[in-house]
Each structure stands twice: as C-alpha cells, then as structure tokens.
N, C-alpha and C. Protein backbone atom coordinates (compact mmCIF):
# COMPACT_ATOMS: atom_id res chain seq x y z
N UNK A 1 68.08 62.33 146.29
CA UNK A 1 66.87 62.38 145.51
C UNK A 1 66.62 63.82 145.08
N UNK A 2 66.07 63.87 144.01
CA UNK A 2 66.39 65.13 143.40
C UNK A 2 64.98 65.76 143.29
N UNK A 3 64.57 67.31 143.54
CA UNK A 3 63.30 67.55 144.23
C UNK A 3 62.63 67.87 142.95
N UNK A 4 61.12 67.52 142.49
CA UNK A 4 60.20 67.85 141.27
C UNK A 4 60.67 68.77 140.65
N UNK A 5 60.86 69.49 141.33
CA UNK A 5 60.88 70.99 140.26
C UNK A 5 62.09 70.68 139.45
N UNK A 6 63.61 70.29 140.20
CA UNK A 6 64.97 69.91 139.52
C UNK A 6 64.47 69.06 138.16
N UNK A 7 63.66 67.99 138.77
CA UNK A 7 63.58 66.90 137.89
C UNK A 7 62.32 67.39 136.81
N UNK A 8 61.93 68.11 136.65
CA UNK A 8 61.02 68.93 135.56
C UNK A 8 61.65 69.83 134.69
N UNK A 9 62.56 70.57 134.96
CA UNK A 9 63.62 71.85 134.51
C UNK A 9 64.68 70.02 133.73
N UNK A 10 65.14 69.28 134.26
CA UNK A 10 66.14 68.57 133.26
C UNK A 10 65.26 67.67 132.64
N UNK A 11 64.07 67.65 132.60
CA UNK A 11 63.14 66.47 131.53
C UNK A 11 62.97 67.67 130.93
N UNK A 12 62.58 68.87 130.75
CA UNK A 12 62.36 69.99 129.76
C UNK A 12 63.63 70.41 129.27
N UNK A 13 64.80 70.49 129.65
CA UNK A 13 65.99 70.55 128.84
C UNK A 13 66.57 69.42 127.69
N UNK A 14 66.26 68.07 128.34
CA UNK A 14 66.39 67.34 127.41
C UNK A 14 65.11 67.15 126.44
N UNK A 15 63.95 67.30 126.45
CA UNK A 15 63.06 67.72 125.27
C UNK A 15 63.41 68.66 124.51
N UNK A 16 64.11 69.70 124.49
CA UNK A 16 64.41 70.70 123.80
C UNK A 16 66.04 70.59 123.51
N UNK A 17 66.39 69.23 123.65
CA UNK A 17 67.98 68.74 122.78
C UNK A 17 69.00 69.90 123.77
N UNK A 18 68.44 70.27 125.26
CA UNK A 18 69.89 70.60 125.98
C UNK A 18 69.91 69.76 126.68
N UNK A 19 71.53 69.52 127.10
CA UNK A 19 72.17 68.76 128.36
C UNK A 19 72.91 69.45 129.08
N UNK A 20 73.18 68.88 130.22
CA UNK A 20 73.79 69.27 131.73
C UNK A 20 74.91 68.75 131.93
N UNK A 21 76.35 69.70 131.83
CA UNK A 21 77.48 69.31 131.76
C UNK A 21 77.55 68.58 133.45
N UNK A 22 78.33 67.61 133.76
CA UNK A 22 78.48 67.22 135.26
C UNK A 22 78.78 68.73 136.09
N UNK A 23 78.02 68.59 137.09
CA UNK A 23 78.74 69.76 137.63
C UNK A 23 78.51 71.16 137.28
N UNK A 24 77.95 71.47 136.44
CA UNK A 24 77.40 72.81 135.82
C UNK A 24 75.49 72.59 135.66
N UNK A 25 75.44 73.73 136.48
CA UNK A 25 73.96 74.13 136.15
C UNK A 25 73.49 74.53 134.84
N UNK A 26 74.29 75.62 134.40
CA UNK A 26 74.03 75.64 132.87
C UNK A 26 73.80 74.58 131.60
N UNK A 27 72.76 74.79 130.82
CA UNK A 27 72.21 74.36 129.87
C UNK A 27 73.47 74.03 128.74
N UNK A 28 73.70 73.40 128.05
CA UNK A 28 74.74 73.39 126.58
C UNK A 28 73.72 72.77 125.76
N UNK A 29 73.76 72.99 124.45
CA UNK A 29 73.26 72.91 123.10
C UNK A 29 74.14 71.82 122.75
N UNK A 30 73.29 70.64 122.20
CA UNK A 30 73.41 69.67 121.42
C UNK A 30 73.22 70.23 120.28
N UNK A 31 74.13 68.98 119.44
CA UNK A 31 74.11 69.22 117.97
C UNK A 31 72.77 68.63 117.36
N UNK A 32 72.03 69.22 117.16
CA UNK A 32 70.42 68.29 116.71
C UNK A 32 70.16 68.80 115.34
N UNK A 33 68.96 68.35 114.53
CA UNK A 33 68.68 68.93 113.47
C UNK A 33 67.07 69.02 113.44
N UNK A 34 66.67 70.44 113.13
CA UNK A 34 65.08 70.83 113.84
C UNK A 34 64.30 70.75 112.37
N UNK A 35 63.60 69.73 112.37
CA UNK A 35 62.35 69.55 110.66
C UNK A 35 61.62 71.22 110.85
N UNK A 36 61.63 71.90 111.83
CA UNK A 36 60.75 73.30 111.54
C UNK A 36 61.92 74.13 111.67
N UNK A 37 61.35 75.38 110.77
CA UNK A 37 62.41 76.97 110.39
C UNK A 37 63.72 76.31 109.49
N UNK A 38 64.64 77.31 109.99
CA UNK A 38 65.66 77.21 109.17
C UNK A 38 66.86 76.37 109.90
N UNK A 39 68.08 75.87 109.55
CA UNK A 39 69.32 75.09 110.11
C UNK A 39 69.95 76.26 110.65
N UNK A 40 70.67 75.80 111.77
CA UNK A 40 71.27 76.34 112.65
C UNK A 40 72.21 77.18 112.14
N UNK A 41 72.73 76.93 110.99
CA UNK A 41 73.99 77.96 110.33
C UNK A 41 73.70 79.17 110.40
N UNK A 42 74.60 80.13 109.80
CA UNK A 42 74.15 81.95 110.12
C UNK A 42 74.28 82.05 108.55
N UNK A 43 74.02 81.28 107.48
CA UNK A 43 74.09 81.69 106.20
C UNK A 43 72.42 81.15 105.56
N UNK A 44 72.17 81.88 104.40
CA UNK A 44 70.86 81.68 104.11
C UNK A 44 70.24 80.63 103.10
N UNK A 45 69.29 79.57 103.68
CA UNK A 45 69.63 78.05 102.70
C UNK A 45 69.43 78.45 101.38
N UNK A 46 69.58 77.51 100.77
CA UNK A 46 69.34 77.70 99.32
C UNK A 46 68.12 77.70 98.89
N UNK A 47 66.89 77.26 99.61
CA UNK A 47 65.67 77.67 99.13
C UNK A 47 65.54 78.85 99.06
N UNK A 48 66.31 80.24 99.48
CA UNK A 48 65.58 81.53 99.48
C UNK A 48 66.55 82.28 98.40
N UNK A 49 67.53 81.20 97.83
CA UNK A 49 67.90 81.88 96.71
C UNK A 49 67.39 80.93 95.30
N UNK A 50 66.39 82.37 94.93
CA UNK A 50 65.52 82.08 93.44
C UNK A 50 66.55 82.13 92.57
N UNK A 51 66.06 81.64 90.95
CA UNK A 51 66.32 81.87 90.05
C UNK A 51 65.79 83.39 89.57
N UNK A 52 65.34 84.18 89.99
CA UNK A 52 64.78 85.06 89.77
C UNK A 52 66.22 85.93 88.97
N UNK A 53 65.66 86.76 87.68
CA UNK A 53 66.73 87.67 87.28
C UNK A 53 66.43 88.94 87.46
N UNK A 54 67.98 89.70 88.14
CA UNK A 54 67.85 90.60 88.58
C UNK A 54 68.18 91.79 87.19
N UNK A 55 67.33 92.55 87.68
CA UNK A 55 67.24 94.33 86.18
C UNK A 55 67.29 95.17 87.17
N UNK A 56 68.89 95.73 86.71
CA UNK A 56 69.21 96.98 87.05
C UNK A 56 68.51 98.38 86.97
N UNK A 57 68.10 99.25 87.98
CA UNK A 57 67.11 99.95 87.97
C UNK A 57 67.26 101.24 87.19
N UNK A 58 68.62 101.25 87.62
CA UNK A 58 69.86 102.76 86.89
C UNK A 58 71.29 102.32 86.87
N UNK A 59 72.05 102.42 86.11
CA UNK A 59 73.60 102.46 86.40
C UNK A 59 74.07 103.64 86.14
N UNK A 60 75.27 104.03 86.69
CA UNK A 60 75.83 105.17 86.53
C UNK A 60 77.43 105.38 86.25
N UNK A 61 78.13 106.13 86.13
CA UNK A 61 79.36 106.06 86.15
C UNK A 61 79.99 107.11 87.68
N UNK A 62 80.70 106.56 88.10
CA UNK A 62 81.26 107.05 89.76
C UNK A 62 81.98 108.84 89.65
N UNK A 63 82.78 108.25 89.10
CA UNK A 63 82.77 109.86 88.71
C UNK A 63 83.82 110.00 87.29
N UNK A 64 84.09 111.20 86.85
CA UNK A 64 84.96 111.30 85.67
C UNK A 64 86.16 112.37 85.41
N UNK A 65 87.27 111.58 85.10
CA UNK A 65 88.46 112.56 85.60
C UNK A 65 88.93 113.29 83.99
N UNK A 66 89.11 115.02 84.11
CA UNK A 66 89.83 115.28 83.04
C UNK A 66 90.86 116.23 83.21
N UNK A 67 91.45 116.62 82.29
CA UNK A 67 93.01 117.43 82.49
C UNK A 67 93.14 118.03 81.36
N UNK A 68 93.12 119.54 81.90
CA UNK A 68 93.75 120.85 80.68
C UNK A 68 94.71 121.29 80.50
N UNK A 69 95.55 121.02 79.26
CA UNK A 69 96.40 121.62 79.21
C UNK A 69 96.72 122.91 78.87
N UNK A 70 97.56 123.58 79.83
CA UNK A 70 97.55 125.38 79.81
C UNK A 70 98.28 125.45 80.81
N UNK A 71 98.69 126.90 80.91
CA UNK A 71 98.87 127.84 82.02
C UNK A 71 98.07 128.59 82.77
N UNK A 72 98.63 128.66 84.10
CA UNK A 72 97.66 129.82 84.97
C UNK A 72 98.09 131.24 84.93
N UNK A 73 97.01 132.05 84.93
CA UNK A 73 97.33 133.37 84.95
C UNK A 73 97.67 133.90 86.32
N UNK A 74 98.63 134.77 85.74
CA UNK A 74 99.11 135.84 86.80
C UNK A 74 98.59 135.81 88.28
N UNK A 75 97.85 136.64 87.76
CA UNK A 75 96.71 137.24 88.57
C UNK A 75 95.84 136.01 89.51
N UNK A 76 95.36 135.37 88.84
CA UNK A 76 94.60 134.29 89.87
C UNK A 76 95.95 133.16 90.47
N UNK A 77 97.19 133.55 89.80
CA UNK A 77 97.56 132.59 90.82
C UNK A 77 97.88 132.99 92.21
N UNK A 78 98.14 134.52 91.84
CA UNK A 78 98.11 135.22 92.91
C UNK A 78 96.95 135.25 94.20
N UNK A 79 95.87 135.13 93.23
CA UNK A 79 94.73 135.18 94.06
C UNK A 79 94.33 134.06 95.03
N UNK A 80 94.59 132.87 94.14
CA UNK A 80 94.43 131.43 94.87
C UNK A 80 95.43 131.31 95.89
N UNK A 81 96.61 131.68 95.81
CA UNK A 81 97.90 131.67 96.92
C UNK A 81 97.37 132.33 98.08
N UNK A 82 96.79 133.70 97.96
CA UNK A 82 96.14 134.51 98.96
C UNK A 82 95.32 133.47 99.62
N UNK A 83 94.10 132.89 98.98
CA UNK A 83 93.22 132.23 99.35
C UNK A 83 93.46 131.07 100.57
N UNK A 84 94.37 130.57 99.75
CA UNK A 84 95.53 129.47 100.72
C UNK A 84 95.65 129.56 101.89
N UNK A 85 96.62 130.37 102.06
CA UNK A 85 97.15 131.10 103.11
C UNK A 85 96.07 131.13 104.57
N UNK A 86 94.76 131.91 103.81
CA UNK A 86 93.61 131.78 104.73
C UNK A 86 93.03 130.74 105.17
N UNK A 87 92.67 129.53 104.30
CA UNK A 87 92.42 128.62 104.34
C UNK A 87 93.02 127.78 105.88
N UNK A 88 94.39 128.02 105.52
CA UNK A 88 95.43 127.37 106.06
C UNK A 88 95.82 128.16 107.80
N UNK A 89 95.18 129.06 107.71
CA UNK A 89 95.08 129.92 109.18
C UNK A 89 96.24 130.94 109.48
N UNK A 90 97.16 131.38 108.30
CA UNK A 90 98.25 131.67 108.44
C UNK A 90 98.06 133.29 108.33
N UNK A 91 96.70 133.59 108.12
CA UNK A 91 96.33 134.98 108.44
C UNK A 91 94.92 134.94 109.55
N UNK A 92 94.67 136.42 110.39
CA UNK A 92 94.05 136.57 111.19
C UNK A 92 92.52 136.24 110.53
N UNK A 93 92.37 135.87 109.06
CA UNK A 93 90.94 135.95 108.51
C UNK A 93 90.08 134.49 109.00
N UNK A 94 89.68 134.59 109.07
CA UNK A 94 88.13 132.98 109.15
C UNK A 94 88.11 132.41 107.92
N UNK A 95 88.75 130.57 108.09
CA UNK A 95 88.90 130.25 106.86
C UNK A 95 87.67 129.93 106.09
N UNK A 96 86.21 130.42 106.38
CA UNK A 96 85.03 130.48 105.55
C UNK A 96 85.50 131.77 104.60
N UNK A 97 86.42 132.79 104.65
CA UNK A 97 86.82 133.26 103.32
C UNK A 97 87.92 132.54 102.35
N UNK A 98 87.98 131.76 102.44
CA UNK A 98 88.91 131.12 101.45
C UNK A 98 87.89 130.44 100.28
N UNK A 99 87.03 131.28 99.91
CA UNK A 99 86.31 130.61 98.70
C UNK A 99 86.84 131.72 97.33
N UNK A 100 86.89 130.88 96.44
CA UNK A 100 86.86 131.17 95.17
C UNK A 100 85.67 131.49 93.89
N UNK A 101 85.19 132.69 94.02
CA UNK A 101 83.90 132.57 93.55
C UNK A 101 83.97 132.38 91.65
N UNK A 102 83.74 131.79 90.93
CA UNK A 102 84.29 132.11 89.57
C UNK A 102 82.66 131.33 88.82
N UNK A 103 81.76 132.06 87.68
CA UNK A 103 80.82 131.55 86.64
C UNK A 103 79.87 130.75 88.18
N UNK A 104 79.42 131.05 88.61
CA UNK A 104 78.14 130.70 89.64
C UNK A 104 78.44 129.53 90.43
N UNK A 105 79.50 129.35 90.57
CA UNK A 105 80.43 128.18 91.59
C UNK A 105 81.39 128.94 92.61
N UNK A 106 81.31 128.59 93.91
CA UNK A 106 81.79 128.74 95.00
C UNK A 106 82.70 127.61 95.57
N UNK A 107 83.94 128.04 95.13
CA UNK A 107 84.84 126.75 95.12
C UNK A 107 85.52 126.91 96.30
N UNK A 108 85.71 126.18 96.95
CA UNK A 108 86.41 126.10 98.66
C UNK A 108 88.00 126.10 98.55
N UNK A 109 88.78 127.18 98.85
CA UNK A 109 90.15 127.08 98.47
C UNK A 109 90.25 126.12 99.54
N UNK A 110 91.21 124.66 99.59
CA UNK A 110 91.89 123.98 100.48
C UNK A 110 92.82 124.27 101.12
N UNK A 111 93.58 124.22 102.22
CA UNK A 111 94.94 124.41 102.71
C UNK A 111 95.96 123.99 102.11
N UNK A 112 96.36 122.90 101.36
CA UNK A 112 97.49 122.52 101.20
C UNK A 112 96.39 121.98 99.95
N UNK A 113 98.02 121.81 98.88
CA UNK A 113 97.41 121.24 97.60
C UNK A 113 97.67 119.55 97.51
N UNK A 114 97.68 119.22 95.98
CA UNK A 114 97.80 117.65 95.86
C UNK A 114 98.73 117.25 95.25
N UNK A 115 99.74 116.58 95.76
CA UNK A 115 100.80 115.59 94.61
C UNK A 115 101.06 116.44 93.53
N UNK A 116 101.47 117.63 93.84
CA UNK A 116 102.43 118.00 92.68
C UNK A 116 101.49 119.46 92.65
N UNK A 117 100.45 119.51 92.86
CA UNK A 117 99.03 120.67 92.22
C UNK A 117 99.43 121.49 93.48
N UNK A 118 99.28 122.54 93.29
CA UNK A 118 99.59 123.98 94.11
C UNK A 118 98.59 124.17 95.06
N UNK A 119 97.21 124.23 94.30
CA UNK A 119 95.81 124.33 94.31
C UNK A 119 95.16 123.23 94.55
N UNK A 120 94.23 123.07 95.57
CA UNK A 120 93.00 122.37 95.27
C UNK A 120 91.51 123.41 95.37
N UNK A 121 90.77 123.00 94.58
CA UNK A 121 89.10 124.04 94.75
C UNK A 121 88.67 123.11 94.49
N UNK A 122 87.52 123.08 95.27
CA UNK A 122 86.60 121.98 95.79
C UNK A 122 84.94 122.55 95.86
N UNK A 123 83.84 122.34 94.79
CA UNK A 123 83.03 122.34 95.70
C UNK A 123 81.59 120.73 95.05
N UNK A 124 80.51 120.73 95.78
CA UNK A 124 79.70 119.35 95.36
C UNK A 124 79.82 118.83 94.13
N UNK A 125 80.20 119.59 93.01
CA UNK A 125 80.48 118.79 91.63
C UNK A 125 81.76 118.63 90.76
N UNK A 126 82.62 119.95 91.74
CA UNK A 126 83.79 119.41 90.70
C UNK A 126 84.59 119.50 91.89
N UNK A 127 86.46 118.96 91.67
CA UNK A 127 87.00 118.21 92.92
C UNK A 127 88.29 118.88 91.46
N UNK A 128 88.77 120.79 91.79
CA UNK A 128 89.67 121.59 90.24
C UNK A 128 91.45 120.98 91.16
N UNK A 129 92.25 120.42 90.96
CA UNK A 129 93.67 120.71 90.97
C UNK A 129 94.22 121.45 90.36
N UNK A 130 94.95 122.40 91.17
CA UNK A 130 95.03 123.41 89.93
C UNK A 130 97.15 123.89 89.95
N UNK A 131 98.49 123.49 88.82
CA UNK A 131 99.35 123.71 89.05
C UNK A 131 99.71 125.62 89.52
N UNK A 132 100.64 125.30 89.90
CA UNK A 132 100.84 127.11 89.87
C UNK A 132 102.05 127.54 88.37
N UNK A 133 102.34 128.90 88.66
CA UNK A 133 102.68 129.66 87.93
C UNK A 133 104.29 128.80 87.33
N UNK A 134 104.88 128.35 88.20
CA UNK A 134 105.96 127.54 87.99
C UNK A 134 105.98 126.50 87.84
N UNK A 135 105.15 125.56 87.73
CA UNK A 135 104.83 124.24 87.20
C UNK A 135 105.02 124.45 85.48
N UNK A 136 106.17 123.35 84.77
CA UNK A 136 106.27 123.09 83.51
C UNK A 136 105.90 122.23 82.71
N UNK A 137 105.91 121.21 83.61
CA UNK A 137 105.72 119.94 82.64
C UNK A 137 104.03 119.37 83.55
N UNK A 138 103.24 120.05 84.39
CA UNK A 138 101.78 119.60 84.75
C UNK A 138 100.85 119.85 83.67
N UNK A 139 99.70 119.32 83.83
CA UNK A 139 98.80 120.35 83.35
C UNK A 139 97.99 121.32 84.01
N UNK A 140 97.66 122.15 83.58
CA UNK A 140 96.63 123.68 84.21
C UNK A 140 95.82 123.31 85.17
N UNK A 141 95.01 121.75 84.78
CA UNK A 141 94.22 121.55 85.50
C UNK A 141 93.81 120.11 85.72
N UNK A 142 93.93 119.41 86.72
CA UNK A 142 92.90 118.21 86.86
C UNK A 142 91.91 118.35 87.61
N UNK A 143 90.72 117.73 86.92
CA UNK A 143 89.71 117.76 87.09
C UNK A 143 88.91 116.67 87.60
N UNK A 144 87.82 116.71 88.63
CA UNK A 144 86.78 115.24 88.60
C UNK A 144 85.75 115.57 88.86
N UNK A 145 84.52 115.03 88.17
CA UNK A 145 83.48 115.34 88.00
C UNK A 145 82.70 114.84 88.88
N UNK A 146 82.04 114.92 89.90
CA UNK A 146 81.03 114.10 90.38
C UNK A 146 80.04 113.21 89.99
N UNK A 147 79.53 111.96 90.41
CA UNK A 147 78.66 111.34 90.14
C UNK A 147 77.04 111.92 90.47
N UNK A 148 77.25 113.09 91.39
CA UNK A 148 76.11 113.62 91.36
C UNK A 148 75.39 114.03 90.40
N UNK A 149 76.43 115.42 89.64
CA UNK A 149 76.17 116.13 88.68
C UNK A 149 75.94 115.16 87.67
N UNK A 150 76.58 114.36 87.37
CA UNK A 150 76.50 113.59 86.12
C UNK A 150 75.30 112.86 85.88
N UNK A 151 74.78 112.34 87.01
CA UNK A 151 73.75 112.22 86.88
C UNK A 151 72.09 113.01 86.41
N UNK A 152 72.65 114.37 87.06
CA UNK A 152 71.44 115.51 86.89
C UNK A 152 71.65 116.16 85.54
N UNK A 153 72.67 116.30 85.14
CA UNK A 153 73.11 117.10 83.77
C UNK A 153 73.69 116.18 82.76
N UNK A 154 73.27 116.69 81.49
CA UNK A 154 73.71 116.37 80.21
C UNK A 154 75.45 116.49 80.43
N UNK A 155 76.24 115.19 79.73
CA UNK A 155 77.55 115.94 79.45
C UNK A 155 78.01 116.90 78.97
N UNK A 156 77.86 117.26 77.70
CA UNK A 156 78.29 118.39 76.86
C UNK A 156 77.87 119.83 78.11
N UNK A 157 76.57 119.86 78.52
CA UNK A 157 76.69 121.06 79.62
C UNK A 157 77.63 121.20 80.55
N UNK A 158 77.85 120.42 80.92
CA UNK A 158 79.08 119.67 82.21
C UNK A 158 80.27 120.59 81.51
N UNK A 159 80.45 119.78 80.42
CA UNK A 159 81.56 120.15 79.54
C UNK A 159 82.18 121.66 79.49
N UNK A 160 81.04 122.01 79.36
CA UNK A 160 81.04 123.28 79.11
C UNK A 160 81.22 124.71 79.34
N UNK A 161 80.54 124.25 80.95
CA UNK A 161 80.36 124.59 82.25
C UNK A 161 82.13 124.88 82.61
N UNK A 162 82.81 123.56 82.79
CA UNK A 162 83.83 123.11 83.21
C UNK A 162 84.80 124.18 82.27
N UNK A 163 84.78 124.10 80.86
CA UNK A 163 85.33 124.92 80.32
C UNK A 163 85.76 126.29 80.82
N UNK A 164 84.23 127.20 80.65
CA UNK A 164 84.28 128.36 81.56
C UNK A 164 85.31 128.50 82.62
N UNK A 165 85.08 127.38 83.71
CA UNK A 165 85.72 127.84 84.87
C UNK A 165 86.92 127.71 84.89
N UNK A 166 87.86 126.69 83.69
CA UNK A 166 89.18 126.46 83.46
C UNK A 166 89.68 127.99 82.68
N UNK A 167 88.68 128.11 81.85
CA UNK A 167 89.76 129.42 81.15
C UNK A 167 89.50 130.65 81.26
N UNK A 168 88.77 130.77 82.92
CA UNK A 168 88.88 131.99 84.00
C UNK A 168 90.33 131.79 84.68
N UNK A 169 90.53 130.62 84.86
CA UNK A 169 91.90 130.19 85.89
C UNK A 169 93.03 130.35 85.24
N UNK A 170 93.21 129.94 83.66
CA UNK A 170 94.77 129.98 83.34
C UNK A 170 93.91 129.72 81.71
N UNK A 171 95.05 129.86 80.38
CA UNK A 171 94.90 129.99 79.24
C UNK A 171 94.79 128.79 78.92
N UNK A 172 94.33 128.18 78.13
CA UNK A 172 93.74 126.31 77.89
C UNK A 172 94.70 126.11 76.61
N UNK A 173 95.54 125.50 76.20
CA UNK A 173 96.34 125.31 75.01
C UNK A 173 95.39 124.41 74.46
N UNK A 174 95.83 124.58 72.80
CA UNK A 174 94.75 124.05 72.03
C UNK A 174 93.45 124.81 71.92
N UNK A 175 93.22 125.57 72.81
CA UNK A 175 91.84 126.14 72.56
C UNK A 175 91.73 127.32 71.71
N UNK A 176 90.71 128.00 70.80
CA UNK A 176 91.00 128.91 69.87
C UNK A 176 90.74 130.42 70.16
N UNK A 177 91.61 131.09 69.78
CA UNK A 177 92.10 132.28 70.50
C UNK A 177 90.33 132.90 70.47
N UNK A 178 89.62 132.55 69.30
CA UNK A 178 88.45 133.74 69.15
C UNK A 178 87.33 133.17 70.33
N UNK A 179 87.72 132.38 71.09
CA UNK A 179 86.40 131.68 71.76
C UNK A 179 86.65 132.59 73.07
C-alpha cells in the first residue's frame, strides 16, 4: 500500500501529462497538446509571423576594392622594407615603430606581406597592398576601403584622399605629370 504523500506526488504527475516509467522514480513527459501558450516545438508558430513589411533603415556597401597602376619609388620602398623588418622583430626596435606616417594617416607596417604584395599598411579605413621595387606585371597598389569610412565620407573625398597617399608611395601611370 502506497503511503498519501506517494499517492499525491503520482495523482499530480499524471494531472500535469507526466508518467512513471516501472521502476524509475523519475517523472517522463508525455506527448500531450496544451490549449494555453505556445506548442512544445523550439520554432516560432506562425501566428507571430505578420504580414508586416519590413523598410530598411540604411544599407550600405561592405567595403570597396581598388588598384593603381604604377611603380614604387626608390626611396619608400626602401623605407617600407626598413619598416618590415621592425614590424617583424628582426631588429632590437618595438614593433609600435613600424608605422608609416604619410598625408594625416598612420599606417601600421605589417610583418609579412600578401599573395604576391611586398607590403601591407593597414590602418581603420584603408587595408594599402603595396608591390615592391621588382614586381612587373602587379599593380602599385591594392586597395580596400572600409565600410566605416564610406559611410562617414563622400566618395570623391575618399577618392581623393586615397590618391594622395598612393602617389606619395610610387608614380600612378595614367596620371598627369602636372598634378
């Protein structure tokens, strides 16, 4: 005979759709279906998806890639190689000097370059690849623009901007000698 309290705990389990495997104290969940809240699934019913149409608040573009054709000069390729080097720990300096300061940008020389690019300079808006002195058939420069900047600035400034700092680095083909 089974004492009140037992027999109160399994009349309240079976009101609430559990049963008592033989032999196990533990509770198991029947398959039931409850008229209040939501169905047992982990996905969300279809009443809580409206017809409602959704308006985009802003769109943007992720980011934007470009490429100059030219050569690098002398001199800065020299300079960026130096930079490297530090970067890369292969001198006694702290690689927080491996920046490239050029037109009000502080570009982070990288250690090692990219797929073919000598150079990488890096800083929050532009992401410069840059070939070296012996590269023939690259271009001077690939470029990617951030989605940050692009967002805060007009293109043509961008543009422009970007210009500057390419034809501090190496000579831009196509571009006109008087500029």
């Amino acid at each position: 005979m089974k004492s009140n309290k037992t027999t109160e705990q399994h009349e309240a389990r079976k009101s609430g759709g559990l049963q008592e495997r033989a032999g196990s104290a533990r509770p198991q969940a029947t398959s039931r279906t409850c008229n209040k809240g939501t169905s047992p699934c982990k996905t969300v019913p279809h009443t809580y998806q409206n017809e409602q149409i959704i308006t985009p608040l802003r769109t943007a573009i992720d980011s934007l890639y470009l490429t100059y054709r030219g050569t690098i000069y002398s001199k800065i390729n020299d300079q960026l190689e130096h930079l490297k080097q530090i970067a890369g720990n292969k001198t006694p300096y702290p690689t927080s000097d491996a920046v490239f300061k050029v037109h009000g940008h502080c570009f982070e020389v990288r250690p090692s370059g990219a797929k073919n690019f000598a150079y990488v300079l890096q800083d929050n808006w532009f992401y410069i690849k840059i070939s070296s002195s012996n590269a023939t058939t690259l271009p001077l420069a690939s470029v990617q623009i951030s989605s940050e900047l692009l967002t805060h600035q007009p293109l043509k400034r961008i543009l422009n901007d970007l210009k500057k700092i390419i034809s501090t680095i190496g000579h831009i083909e196509g571009e006109d000698e008087s500029c």
